[in-house]
PDB file of N, CA and C in Angstrom:
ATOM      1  N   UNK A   1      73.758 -12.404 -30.695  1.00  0.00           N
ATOM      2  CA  UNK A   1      72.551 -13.165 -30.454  1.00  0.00           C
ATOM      3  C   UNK A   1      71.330 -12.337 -30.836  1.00  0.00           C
ATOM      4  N   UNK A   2      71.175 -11.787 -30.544  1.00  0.00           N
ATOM      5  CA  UNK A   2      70.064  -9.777 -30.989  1.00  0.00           C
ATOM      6  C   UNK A   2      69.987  -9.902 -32.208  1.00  0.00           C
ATOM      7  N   UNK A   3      70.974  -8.995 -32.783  1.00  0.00           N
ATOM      8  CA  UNK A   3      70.252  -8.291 -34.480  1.00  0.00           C
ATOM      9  C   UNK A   3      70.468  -9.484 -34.791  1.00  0.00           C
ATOM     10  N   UNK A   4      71.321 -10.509 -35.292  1.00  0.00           N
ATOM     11  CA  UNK A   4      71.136 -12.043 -36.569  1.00  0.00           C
ATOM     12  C   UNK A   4      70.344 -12.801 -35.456  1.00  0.00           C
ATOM     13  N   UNK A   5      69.728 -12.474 -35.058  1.00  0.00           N
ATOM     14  CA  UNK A   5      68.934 -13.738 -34.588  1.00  0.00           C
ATOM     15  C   UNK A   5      69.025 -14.914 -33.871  1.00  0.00           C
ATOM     16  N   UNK A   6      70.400 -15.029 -33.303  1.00  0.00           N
ATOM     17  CA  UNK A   6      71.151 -16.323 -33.648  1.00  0.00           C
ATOM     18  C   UNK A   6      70.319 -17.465 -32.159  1.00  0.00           C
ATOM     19  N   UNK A   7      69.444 -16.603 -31.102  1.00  0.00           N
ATOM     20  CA  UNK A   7      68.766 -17.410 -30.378  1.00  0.00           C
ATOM     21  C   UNK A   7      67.472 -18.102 -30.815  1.00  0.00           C
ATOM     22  N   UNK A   8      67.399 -17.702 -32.491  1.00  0.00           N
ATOM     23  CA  UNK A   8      66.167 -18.710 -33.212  1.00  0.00           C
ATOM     24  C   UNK A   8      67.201 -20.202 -33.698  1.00  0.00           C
ATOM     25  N   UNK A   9      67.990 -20.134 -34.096  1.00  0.00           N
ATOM     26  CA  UNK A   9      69.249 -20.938 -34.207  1.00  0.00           C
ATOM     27  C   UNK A   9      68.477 -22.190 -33.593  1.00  0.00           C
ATOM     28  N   UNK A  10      68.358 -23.421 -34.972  1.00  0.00           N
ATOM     29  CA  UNK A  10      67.938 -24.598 -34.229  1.00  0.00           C
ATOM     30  C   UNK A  10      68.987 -25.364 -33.835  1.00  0.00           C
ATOM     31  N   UNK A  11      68.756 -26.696 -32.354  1.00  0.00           N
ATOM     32  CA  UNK A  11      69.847 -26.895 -32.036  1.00  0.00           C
ATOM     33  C   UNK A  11      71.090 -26.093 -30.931  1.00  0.00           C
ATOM     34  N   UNK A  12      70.357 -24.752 -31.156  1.00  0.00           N
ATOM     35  CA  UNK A  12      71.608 -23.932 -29.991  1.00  0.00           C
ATOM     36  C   UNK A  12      71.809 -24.543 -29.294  1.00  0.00           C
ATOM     37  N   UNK A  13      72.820 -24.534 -28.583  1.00  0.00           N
ATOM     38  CA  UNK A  13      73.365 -24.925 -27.497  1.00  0.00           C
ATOM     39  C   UNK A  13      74.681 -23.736 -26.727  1.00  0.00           C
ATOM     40  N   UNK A  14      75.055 -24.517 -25.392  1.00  0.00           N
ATOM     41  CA  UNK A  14      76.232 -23.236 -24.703  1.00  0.00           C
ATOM     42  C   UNK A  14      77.449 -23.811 -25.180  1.00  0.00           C
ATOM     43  N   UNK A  15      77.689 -25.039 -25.932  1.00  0.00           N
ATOM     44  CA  UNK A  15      78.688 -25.215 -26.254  1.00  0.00           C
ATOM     45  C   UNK A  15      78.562 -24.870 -27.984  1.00  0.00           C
ATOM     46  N   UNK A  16      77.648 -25.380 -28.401  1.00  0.00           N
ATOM     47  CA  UNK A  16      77.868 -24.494 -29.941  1.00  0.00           C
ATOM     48  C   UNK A  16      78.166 -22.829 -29.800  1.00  0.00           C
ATOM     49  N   UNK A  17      77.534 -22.356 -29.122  1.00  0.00           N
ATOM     50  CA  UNK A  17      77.952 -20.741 -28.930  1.00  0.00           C
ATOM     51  C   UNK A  17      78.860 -20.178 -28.659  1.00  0.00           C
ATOM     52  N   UNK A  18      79.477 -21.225 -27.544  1.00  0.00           N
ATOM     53  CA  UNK A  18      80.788 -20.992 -27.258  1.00  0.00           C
ATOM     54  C   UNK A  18      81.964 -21.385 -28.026  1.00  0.00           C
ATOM     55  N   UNK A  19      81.795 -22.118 -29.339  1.00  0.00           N
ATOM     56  CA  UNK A  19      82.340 -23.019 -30.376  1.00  0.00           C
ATOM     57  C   UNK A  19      82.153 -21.379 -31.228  1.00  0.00           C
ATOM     58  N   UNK A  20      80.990 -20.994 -31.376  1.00  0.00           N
ATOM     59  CA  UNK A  20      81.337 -20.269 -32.458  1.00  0.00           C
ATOM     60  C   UNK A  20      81.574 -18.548 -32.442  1.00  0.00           C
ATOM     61  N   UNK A  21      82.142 -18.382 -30.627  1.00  0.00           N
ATOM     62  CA  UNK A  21      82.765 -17.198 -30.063  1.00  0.00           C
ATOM     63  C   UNK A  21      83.703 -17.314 -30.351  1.00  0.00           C
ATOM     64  N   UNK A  22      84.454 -18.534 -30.157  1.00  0.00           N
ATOM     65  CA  UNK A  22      85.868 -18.663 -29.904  1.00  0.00           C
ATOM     66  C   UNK A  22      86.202 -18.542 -28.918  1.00  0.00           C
ATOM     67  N   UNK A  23      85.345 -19.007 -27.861  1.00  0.00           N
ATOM     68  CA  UNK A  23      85.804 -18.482 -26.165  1.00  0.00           C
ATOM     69  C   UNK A  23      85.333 -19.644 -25.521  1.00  0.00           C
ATOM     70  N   UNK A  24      85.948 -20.114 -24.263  1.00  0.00           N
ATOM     71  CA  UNK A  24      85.767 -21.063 -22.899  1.00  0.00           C
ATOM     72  C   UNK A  24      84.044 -21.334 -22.224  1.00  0.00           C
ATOM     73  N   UNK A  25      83.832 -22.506 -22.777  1.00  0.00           N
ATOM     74  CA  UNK A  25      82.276 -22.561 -22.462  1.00  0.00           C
ATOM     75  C   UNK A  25      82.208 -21.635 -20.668  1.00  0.00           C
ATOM     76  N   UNK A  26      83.434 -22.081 -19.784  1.00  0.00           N
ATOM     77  CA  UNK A  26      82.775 -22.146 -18.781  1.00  0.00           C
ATOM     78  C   UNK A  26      83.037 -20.327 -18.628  1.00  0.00           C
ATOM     79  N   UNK A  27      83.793 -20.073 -19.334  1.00  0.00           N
ATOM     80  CA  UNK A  27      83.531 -18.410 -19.711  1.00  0.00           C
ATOM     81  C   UNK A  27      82.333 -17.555 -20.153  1.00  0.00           C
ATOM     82  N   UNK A  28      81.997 -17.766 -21.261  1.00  0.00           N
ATOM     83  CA  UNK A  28      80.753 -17.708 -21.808  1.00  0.00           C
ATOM     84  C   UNK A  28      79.199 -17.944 -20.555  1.00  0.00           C
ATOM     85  N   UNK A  29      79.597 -19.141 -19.803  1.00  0.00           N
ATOM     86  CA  UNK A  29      78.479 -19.250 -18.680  1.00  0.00           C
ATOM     87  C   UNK A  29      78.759 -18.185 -17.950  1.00  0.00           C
ATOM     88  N   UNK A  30      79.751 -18.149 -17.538  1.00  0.00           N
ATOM     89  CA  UNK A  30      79.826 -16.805 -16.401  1.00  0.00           C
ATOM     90  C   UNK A  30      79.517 -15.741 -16.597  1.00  0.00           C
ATOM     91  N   UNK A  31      79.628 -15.216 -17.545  1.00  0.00           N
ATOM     92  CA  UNK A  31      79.446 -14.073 -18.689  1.00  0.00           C
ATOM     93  C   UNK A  31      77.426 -14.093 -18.512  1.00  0.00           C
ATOM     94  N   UNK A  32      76.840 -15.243 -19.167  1.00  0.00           N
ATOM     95  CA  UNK A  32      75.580 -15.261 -18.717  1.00  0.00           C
ATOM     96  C   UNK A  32      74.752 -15.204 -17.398  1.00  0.00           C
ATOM     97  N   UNK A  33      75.140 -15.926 -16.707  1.00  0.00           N
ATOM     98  CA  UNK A  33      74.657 -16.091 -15.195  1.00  0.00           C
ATOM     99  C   UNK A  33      75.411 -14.959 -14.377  1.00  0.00           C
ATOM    100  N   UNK A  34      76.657 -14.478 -14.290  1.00  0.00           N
ATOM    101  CA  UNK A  34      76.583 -13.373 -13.468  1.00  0.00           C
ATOM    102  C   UNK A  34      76.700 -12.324 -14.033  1.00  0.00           C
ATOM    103  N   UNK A  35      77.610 -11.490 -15.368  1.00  0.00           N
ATOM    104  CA  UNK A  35      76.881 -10.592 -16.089  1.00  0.00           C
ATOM    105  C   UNK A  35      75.660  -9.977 -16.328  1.00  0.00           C
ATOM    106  N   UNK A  36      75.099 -11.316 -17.120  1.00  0.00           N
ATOM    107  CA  UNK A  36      73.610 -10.595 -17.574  1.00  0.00           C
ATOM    108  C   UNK A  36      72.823 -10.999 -16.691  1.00  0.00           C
ATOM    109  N   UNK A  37      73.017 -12.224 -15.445  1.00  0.00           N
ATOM    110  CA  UNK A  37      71.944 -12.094 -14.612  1.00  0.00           C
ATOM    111  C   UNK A  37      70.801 -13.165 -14.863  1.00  0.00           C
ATOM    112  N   UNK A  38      71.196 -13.867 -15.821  1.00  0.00           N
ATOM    113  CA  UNK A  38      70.425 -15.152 -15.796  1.00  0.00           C
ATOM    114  C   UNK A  38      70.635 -16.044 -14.901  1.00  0.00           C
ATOM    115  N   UNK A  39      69.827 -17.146 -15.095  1.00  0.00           N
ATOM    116  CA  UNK A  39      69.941 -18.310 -14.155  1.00  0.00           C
ATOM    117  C   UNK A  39      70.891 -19.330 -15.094  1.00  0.00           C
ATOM    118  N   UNK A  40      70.810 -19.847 -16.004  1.00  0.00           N
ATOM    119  CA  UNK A  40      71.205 -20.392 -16.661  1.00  0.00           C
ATOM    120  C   UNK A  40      71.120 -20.012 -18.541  1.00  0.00           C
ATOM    121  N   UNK A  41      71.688 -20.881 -19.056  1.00  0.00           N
ATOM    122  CA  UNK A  41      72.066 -20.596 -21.032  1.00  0.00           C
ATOM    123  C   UNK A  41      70.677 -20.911 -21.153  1.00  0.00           C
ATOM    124  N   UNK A  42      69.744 -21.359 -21.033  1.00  0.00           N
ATOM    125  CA  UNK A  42      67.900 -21.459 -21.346  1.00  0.00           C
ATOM    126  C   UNK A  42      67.215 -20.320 -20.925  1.00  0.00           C
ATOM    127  N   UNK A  43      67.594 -19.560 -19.544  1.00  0.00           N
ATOM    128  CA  UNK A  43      66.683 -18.514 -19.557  1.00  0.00           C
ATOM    129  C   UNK A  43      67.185 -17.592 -20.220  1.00  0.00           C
ATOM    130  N   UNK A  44      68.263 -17.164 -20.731  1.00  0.00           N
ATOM    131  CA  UNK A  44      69.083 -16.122 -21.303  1.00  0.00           C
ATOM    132  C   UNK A  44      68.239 -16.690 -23.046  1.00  0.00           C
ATOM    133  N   UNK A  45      68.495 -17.745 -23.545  1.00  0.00           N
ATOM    134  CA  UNK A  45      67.893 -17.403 -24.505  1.00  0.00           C
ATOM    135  C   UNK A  45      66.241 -17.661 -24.965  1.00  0.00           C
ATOM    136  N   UNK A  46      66.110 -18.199 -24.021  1.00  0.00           N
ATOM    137  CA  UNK A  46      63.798 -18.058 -23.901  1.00  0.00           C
ATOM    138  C   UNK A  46      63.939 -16.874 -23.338  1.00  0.00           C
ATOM    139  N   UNK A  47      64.743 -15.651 -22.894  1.00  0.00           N
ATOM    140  CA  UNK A  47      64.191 -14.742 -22.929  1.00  0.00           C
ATOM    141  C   UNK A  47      64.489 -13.750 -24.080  1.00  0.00           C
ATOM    142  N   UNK A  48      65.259 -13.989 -24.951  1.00  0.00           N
ATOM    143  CA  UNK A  48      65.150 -13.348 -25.993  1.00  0.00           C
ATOM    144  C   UNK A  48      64.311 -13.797 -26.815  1.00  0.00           C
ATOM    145  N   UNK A  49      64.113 -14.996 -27.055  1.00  0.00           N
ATOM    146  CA  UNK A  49      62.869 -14.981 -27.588  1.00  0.00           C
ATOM    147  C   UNK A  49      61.372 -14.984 -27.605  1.00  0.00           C
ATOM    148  N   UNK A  50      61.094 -14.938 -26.564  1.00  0.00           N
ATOM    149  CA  UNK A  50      60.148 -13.859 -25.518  1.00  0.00           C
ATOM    150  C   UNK A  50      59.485 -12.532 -26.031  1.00  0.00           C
ATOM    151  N   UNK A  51      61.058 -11.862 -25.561  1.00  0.00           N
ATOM    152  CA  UNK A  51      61.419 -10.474 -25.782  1.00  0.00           C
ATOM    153  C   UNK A  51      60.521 -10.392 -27.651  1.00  0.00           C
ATOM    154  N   UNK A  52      61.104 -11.133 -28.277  1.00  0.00           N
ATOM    155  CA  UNK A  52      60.644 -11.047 -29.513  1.00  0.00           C
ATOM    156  C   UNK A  52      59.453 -11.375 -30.116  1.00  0.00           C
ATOM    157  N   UNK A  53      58.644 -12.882 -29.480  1.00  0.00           N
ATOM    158  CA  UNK A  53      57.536 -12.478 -29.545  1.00  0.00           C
ATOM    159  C   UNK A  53      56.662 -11.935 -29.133  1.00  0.00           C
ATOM    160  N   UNK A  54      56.707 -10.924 -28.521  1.00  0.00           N
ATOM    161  CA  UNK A  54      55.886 -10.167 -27.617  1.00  0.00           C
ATOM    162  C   UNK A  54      56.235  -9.231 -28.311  1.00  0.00           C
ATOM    163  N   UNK A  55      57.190  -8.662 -28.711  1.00  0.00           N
ATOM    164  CA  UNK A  55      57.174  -7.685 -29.969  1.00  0.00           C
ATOM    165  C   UNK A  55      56.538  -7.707 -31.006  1.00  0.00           C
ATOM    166  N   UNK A  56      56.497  -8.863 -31.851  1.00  0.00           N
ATOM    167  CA  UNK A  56      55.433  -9.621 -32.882  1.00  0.00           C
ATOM    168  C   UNK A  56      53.468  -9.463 -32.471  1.00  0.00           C
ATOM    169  N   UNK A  57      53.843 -10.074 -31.145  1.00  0.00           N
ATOM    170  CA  UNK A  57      52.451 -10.535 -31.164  1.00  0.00           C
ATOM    171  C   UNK A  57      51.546  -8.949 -30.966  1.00  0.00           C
ATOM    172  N   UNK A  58      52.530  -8.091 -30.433  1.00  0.00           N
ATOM    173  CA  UNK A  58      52.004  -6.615 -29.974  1.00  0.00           C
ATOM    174  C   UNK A  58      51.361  -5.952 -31.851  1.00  0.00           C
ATOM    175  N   UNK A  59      52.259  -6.308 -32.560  1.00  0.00           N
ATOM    176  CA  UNK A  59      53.099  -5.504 -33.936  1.00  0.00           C
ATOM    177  C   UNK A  59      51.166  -6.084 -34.377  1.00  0.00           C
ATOM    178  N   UNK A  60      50.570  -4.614 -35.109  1.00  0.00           N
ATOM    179  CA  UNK A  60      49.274  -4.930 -35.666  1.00  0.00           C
ATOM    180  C   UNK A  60      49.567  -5.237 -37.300  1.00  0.00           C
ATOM    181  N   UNK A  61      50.914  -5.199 -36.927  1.00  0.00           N
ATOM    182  CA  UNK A  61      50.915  -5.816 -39.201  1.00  0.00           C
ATOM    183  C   UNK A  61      51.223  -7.041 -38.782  1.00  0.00           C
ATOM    184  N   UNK A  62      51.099  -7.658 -37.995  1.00  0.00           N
ATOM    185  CA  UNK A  62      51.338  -9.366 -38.089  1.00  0.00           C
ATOM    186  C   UNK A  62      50.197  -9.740 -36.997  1.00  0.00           C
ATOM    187  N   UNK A  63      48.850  -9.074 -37.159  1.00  0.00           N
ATOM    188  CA  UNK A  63      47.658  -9.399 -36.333  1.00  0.00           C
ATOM    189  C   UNK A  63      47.478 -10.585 -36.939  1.00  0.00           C
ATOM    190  N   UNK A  64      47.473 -10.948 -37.981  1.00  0.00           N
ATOM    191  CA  UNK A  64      47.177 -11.970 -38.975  1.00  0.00           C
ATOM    192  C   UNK A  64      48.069 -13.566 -38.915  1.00  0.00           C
ATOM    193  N   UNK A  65      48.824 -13.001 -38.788  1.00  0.00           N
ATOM    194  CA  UNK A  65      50.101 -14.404 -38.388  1.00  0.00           C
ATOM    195  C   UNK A  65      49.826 -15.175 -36.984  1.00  0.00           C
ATOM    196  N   UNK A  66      49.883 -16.580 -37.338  1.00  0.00           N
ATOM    197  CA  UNK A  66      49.471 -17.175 -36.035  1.00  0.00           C
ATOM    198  C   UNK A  66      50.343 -17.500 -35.482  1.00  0.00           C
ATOM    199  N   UNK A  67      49.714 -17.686 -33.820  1.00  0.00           N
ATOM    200  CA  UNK A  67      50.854 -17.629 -32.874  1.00  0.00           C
ATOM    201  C   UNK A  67      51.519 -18.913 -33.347  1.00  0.00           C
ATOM    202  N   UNK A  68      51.499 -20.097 -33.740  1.00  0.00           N
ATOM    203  CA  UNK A  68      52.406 -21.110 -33.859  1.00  0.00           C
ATOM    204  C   UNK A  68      53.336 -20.599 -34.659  1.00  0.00           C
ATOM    205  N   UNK A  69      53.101 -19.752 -35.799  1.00  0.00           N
ATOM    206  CA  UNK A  69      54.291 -19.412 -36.928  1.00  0.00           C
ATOM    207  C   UNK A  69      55.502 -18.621 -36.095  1.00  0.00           C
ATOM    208  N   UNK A  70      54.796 -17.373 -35.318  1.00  0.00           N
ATOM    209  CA  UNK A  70      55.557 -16.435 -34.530  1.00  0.00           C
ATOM    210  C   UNK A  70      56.389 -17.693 -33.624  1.00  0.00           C
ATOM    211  N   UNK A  71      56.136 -18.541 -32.699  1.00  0.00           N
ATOM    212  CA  UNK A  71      56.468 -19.444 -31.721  1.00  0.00           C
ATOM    213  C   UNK A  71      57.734 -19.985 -32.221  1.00  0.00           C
ATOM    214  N   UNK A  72      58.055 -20.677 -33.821  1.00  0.00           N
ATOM    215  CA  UNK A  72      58.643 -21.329 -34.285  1.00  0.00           C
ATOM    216  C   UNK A  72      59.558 -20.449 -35.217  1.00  0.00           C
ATOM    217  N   UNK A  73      59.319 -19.445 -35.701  1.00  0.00           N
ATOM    218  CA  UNK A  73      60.397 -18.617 -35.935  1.00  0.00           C
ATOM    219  C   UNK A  73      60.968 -17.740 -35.042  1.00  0.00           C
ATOM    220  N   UNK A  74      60.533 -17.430 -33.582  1.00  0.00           N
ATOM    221  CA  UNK A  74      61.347 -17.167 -33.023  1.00  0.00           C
ATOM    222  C   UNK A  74      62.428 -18.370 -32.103  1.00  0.00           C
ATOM    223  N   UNK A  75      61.948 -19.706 -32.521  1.00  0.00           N
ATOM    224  CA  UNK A  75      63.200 -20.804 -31.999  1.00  0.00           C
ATOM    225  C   UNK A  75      62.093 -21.532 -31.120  1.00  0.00           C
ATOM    226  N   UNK A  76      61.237 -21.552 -30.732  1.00  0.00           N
ATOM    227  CA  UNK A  76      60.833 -23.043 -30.134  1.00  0.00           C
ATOM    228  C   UNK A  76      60.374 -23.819 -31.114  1.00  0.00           C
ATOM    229  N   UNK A  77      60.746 -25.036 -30.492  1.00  0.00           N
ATOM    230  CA  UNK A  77      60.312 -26.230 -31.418  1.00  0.00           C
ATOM    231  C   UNK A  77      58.704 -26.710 -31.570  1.00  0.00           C
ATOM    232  N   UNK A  78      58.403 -26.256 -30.541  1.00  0.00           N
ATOM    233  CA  UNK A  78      56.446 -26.854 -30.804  1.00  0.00           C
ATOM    234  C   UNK A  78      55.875 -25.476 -30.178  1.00  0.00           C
ATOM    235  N   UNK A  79      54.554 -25.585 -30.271  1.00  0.00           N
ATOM    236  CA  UNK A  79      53.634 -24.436 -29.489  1.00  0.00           C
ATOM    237  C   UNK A  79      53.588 -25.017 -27.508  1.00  0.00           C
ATOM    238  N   UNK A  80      53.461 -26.097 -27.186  1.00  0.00           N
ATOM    239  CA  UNK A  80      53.532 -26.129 -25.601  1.00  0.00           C
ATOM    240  C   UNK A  80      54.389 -25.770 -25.050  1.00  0.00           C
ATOM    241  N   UNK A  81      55.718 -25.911 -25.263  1.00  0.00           N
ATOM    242  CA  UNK A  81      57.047 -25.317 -24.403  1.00  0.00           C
ATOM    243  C   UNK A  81      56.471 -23.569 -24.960  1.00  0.00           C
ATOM    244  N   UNK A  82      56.272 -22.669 -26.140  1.00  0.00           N
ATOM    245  CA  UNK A  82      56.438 -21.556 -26.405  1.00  0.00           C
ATOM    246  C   UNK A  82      55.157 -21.677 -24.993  1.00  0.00           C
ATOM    247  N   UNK A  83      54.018 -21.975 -25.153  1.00  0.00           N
ATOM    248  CA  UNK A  83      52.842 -21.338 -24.559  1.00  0.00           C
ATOM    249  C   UNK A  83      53.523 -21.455 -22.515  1.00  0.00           C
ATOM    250  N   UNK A  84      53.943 -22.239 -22.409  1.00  0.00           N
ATOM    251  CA  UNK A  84      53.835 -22.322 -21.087  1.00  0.00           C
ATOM    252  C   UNK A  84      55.205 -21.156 -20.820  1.00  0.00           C
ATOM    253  N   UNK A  85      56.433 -21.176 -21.428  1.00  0.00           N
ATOM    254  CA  UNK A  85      57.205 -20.068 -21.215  1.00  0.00           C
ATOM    255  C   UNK A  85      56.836 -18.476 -21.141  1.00  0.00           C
ATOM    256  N   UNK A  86      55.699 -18.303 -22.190  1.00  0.00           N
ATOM    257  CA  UNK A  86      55.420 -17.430 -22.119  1.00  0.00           C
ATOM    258  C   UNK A  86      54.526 -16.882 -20.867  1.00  0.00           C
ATOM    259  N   UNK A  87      53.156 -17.724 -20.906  1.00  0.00           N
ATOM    260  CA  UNK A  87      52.765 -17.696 -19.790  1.00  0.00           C
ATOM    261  C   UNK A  87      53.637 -17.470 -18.304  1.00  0.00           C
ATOM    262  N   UNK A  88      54.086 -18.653 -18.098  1.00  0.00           N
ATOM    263  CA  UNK A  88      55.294 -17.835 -17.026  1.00  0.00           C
ATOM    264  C   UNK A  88      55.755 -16.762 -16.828  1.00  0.00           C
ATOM    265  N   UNK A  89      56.080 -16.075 -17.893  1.00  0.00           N
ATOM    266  CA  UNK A  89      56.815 -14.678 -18.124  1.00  0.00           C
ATOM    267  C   UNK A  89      55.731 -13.598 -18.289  1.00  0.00           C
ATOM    268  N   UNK A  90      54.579 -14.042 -18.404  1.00  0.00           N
ATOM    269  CA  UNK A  90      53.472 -13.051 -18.541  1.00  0.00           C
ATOM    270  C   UNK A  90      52.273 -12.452 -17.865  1.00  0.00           C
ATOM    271  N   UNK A  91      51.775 -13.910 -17.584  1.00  0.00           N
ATOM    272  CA  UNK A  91      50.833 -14.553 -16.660  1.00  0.00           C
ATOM    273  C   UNK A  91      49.448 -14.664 -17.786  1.00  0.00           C
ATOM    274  N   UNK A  92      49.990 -14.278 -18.928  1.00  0.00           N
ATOM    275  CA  UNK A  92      48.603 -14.407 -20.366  1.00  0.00           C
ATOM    276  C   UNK A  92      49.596 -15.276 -21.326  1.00  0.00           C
ATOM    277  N   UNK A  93      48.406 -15.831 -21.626  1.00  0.00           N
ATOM    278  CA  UNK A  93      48.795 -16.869 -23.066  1.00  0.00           C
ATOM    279  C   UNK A  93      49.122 -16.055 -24.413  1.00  0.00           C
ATOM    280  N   UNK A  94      50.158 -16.501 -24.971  1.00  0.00           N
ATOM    281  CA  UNK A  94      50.330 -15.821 -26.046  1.00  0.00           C
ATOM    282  C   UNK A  94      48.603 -14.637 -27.276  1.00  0.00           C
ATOM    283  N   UNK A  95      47.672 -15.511 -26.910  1.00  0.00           N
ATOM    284  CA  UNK A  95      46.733 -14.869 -27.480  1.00  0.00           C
ATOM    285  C   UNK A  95      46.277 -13.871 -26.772  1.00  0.00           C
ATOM    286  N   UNK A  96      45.635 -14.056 -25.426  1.00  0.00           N
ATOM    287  CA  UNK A  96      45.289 -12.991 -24.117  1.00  0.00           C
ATOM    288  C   UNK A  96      46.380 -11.936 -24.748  1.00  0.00           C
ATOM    289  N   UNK A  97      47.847 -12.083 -24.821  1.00  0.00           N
ATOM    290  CA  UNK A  97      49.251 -10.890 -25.076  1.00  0.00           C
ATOM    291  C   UNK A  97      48.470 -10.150 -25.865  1.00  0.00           C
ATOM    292  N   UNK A  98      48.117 -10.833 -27.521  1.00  0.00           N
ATOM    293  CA  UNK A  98      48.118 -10.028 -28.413  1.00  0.00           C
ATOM    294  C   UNK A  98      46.608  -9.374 -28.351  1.00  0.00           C
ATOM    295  N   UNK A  99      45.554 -10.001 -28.052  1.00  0.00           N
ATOM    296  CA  UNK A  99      44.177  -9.692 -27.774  1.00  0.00           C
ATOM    297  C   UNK A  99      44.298  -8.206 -26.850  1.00  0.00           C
ATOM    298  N   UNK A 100      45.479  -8.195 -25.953  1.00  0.00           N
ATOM    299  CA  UNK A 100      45.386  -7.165 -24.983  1.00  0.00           C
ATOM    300  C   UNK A 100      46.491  -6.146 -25.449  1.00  0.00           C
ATOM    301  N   UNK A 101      47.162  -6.375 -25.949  1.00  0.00           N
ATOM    302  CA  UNK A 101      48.280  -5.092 -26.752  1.00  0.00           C
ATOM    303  C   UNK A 101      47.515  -4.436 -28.640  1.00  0.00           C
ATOM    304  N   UNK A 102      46.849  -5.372 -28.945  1.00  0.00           N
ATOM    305  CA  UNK A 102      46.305  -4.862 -30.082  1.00  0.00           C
ATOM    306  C   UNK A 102      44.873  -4.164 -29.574  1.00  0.00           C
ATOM    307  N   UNK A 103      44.340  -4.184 -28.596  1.00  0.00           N
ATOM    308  CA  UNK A 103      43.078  -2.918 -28.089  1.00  0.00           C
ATOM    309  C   UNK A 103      43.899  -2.063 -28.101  1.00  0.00           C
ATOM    310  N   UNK A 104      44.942  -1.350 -27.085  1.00  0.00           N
ATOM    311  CA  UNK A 104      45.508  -0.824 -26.530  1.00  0.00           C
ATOM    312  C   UNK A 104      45.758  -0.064 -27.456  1.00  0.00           C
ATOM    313  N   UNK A 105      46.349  -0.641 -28.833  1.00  0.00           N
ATOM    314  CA  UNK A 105      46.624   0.570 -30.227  1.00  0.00           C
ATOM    315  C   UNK A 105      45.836   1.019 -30.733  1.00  0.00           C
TER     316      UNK A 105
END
C-alpha cells in the first residue's frame, strides 16, 4: 500500500485488496483494526493519504502545486472530503498546513 501507492488506487475497496492479496477479507480486516490499530479499512487508508499529503504540502518544490492537485493524486475524489479529513487530523486546513510548514523552512 506505501511505496506503489496503491491507497491512491481509485475505487479501493477491503474487498478489492483483499482480492488482490490473495487472502480472507475478514483476515485482512483483522490485520487492520487490531494489528495496525485502525478503526476501520477508511481510516487505515485516509491515513495514508494524509500521511502523504502533508508530506507534499510541507515539500517547498511543490509550494506551487495546488492543494486540489495534491488532494486528488493522493486518492480523494473531490477537495471537501480531502479538506475536512485533513482538518480532523490536523486541526488546519490543508493551506494553514502548508502556510505553516513552509515558514518553518
Amino acid at each position: 500500500m506505501g511505496e506503489e501507492r496503491g491507497y491512491a488506487q481509485e475505487g479501493l475497496s477491503l474487498a478489492g485488496l483483499a482480492e488482490q492479496l490473495g487472502t480472507p477479507e475478514y483476515r485482512l480486516r483483522r490485520v487492520i483494526n487490531q494489528g495496525l490499530g485502525h478503526r476501520n479499512f477508511n481510516a487505515y487508508v485516509n491515513g495514508l493519504r494524509l500521511a502523504e499529503a502533508k508530506r507534499r504540502l510541507a515539500d517547498p518544490a511543490q509550494r506551487q502545486l495546488p492543494v486540489l492537485s495534491i488532494a486528488l493524486d493522493v486518492g480523494f475524489g473531490s477537495i471537501g472530503p480531502f479538506n475536512r479529513a485533513f482538518k480532523a487530523n490536523t486541526g488546519l486546513t490543508p493551506t494553514e498546513f502548508r502556510h505553516q510548514r513552509l515558514a518553518e523552512s
